[in-house]
C-alpha atoms as a PDB file:
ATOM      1  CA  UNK A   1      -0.765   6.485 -18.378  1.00  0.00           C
ATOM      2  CA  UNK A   2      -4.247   7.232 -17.855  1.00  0.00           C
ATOM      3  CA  UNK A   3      -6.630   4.450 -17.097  1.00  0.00           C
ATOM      4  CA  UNK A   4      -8.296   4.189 -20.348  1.00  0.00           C
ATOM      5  CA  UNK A   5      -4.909   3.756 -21.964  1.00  0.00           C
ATOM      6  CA  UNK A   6      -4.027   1.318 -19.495  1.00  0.00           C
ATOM      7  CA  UNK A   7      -6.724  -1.273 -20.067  1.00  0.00           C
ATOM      8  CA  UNK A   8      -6.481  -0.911 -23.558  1.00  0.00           C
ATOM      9  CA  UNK A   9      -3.107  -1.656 -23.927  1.00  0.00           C
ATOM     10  CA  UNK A  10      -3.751  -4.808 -21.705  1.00  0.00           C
ATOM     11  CA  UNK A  11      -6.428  -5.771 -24.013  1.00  0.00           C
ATOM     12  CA  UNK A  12      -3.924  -6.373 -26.831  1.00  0.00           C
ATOM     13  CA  UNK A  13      -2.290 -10.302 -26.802  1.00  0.00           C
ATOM     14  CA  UNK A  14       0.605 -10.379 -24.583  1.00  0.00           C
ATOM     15  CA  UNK A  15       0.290  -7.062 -23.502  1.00  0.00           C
ATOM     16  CA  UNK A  16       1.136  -7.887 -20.279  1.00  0.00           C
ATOM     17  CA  UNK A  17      -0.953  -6.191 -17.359  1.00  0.00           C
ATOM     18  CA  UNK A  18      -0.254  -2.046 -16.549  1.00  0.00           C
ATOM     19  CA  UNK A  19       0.266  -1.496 -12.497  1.00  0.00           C
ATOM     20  CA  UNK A  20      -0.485   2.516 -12.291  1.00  0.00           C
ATOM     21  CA  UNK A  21       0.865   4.270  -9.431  1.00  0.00           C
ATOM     22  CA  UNK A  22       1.107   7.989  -7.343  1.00  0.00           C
ATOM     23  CA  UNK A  23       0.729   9.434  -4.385  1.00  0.00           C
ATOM     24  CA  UNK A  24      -2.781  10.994  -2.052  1.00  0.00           C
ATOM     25  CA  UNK A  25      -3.014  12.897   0.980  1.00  0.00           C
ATOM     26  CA  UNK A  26       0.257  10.890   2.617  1.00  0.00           C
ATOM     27  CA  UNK A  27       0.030   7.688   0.781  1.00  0.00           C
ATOM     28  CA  UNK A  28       1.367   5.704  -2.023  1.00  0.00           C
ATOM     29  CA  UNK A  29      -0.777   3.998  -4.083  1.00  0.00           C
ATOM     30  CA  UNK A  30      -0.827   1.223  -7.037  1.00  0.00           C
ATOM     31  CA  UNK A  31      -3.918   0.734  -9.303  1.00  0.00           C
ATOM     32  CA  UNK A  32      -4.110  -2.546 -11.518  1.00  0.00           C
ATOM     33  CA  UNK A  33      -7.371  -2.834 -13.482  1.00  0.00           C
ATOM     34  CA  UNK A  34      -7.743  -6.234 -14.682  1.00  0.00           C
ATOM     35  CA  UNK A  35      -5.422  -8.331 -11.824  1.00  0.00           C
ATOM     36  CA  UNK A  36      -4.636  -8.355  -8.021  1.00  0.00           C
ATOM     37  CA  UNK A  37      -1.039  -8.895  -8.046  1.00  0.00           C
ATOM     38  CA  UNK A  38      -0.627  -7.657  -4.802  1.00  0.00           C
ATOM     39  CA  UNK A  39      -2.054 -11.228  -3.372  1.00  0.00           C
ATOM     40  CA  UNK A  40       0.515 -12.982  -4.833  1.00  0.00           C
ATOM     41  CA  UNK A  41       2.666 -14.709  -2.566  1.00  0.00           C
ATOM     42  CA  UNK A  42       4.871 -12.482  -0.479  1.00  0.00           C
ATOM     43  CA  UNK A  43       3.768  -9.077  -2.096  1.00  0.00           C
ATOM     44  CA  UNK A  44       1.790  -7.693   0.742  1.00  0.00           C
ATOM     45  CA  UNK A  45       5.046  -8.476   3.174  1.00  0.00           C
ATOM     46  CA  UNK A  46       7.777  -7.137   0.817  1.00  0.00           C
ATOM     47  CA  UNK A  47       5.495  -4.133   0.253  1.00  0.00           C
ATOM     48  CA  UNK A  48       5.145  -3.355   3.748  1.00  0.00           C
ATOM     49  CA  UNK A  49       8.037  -3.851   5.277  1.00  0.00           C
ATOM     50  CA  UNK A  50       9.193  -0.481   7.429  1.00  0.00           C
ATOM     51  CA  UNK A  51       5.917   0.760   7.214  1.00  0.00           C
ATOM     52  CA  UNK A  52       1.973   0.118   7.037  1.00  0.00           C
ATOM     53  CA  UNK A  53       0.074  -1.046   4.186  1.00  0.00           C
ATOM     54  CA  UNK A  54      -3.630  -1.303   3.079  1.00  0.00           C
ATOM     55  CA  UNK A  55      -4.732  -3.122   0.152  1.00  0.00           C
ATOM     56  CA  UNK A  56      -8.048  -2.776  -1.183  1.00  0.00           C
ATOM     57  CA  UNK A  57      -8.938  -5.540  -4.221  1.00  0.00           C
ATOM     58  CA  UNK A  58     -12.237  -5.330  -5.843  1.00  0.00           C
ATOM     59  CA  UNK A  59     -12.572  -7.528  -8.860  1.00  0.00           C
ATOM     60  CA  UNK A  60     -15.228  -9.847 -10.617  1.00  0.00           C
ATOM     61  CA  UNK A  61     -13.309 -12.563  -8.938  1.00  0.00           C
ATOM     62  CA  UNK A  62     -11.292 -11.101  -5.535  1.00  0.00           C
ATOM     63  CA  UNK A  63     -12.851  -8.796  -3.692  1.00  0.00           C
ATOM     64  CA  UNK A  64     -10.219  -8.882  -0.574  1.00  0.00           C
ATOM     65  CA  UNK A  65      -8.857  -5.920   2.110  1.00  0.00           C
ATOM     66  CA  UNK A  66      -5.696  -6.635   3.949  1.00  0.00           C
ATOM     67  CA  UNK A  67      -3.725  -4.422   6.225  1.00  0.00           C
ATOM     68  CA  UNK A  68      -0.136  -4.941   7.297  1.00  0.00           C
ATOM     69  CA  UNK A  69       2.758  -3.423   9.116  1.00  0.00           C
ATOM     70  CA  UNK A  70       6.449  -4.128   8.899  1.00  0.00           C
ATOM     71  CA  UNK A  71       6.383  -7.205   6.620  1.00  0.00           C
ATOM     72  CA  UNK A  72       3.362  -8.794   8.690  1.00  0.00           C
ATOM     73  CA  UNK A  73      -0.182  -9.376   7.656  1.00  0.00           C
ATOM     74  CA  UNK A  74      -1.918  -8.206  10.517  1.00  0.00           C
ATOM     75  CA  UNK A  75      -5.261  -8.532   9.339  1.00  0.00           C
ATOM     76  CA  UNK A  76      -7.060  -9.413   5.773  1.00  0.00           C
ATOM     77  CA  UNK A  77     -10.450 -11.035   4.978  1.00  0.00           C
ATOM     78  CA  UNK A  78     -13.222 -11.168   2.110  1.00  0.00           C
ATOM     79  CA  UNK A  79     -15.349  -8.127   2.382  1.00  0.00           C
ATOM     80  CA  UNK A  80     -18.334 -10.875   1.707  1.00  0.00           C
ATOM     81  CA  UNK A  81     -17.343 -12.570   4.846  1.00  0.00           C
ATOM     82  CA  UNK A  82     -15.820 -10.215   7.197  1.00  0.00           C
ATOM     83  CA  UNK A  83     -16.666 -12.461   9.942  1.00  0.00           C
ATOM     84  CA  UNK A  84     -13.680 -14.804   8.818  1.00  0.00           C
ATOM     85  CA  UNK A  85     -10.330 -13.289   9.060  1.00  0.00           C
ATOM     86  CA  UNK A  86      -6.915 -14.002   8.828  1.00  0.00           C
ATOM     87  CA  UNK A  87      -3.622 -12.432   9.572  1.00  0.00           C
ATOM     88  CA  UNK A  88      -1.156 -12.097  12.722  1.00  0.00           C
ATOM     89  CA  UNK A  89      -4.066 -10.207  14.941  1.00  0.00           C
ATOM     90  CA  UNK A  90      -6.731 -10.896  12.764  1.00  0.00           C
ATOM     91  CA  UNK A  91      -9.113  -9.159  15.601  1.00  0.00           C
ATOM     92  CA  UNK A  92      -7.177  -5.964  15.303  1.00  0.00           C
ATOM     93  CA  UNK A  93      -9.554  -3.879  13.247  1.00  0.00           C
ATOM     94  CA  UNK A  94     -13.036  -5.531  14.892  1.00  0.00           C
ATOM     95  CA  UNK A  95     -13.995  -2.349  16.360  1.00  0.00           C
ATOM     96  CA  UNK A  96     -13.123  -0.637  12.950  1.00  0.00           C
ATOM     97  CA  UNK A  97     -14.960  -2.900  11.258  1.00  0.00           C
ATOM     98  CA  UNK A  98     -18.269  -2.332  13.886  1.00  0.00           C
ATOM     99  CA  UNK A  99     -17.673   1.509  13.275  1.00  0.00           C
ATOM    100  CA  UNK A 100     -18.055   0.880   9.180  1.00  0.00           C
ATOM    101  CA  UNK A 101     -20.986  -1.306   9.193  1.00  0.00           C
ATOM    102  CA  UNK A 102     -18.885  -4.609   8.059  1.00  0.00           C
ATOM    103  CA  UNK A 103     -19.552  -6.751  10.868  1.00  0.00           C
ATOM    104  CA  UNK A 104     -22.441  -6.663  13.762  1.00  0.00           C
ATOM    105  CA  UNK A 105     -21.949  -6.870  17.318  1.00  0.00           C
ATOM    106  CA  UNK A 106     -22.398 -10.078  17.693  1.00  0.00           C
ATOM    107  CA  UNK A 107     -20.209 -11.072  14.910  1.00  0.00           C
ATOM    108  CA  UNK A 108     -22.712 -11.459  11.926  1.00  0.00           C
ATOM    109  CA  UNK A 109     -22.857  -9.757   8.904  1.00  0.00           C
ATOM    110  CA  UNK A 110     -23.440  -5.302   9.323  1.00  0.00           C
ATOM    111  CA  UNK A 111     -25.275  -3.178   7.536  1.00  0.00           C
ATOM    112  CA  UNK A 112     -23.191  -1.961   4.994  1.00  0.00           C
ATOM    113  CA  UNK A 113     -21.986  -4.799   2.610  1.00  0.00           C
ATOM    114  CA  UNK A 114     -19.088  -6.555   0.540  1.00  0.00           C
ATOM    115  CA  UNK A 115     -16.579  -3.797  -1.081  1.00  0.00           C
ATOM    116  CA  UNK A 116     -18.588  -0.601   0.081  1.00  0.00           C
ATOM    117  CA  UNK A 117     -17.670  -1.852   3.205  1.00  0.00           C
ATOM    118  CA  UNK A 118     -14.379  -2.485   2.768  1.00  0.00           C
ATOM    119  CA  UNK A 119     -14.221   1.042   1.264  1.00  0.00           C
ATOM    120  CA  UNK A 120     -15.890   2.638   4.507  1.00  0.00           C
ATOM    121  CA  UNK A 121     -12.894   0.779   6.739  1.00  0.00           C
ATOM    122  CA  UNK A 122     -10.395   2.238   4.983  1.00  0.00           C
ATOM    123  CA  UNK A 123     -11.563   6.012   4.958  1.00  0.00           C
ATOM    124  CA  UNK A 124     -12.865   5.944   8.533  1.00  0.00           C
ATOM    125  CA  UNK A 125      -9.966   3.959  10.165  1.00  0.00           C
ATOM    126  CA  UNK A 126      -6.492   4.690   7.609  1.00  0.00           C
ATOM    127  CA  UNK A 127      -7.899   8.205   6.290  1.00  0.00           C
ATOM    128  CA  UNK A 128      -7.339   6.159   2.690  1.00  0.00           C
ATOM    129  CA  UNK A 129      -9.525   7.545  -0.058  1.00  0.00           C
ATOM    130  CA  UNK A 130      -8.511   7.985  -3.536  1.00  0.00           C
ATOM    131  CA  UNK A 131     -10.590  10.778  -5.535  1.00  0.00           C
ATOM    132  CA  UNK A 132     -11.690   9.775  -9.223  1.00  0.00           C
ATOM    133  CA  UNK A 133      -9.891  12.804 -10.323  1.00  0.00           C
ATOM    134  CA  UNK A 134      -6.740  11.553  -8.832  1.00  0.00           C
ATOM    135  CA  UNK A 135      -6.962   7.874 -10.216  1.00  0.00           C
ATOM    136  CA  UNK A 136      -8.490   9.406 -13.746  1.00  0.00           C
ATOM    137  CA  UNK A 137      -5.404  11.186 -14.732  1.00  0.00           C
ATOM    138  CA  UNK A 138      -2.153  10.027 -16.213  1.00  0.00           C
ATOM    139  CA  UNK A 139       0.152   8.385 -13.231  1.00  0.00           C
ATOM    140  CA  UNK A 140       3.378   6.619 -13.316  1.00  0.00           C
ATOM    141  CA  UNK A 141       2.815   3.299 -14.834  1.00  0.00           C
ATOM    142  CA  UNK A 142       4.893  -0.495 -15.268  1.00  0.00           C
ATOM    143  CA  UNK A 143       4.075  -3.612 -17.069  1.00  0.00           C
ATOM    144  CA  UNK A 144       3.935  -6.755 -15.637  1.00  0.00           C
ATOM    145  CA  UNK A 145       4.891  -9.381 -18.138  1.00  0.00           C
END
């Protein structure tokens, strides 16, 4: 289902939402327009468990990156407020974060801001990137009810 079909179909009543999904460069990867499922309560640790997991949100509402291993949040925060973090080691990815412009070095807000951020972290430290050519043709899609 392509993305275009996918929000369409979620913009009919009880639709239910679409969760597209494929594989880039080594990692799996699930796109949901509209929702962030993925914050629900105990998705990020079932997803991850036996391996490592980065989730990137950016909606009108969420904007939020988290990044766990083997069932554990190790690190997650609001790319608006990078400077506040949760997680297991929520320090982890500090130097990361430095690297991409998130955060300062003394703690403040960087120089590159919010989701672009966010964005920058995950290419520079996880090698995640997800072409528009890749996420713009039909993938492997679900409905959530």
């Amino acid at each position: 289902m392509t993305r275009e079909d996918a929000e369409e179909h979620e913009l009919e009543d009880d639709a239910g939402e679409v969760l597209r999904a494929g594989e880039c460069d080594g990692w799996a990867f699930a796109i949901q327009s509209w929702a962030a499922h993925v914050l629900d309560e105990g998705v990020i640790g079932s997803v991850s468990v036996g391996t490592e997991m980065v989730a990137l949100v950016s909606t009108a509402a969420i904007p939020w990156f988290s990044y766990a291993v083997n069932g554990e949040e190790v690190c997650s925060f609001d790319p608006g407020m990078p400077w506040i973090r949760y997680g297991s080691a929520p320090d982890r990815l500090l130097l990361a974060m430095r690297s991409a412009g998130l955060i300062s070095a003394d703690g403040s807000a960087g120089t590159v801001r919010g989701v672009n951020g966010m964005l920058v972290l995950a290419e520079q430290e996880f090698r995640v990137g997800l072409a528009r050519e890749v996420e713009a043709k039909a993938l492997l899609a679900g409905v959530f009810p």
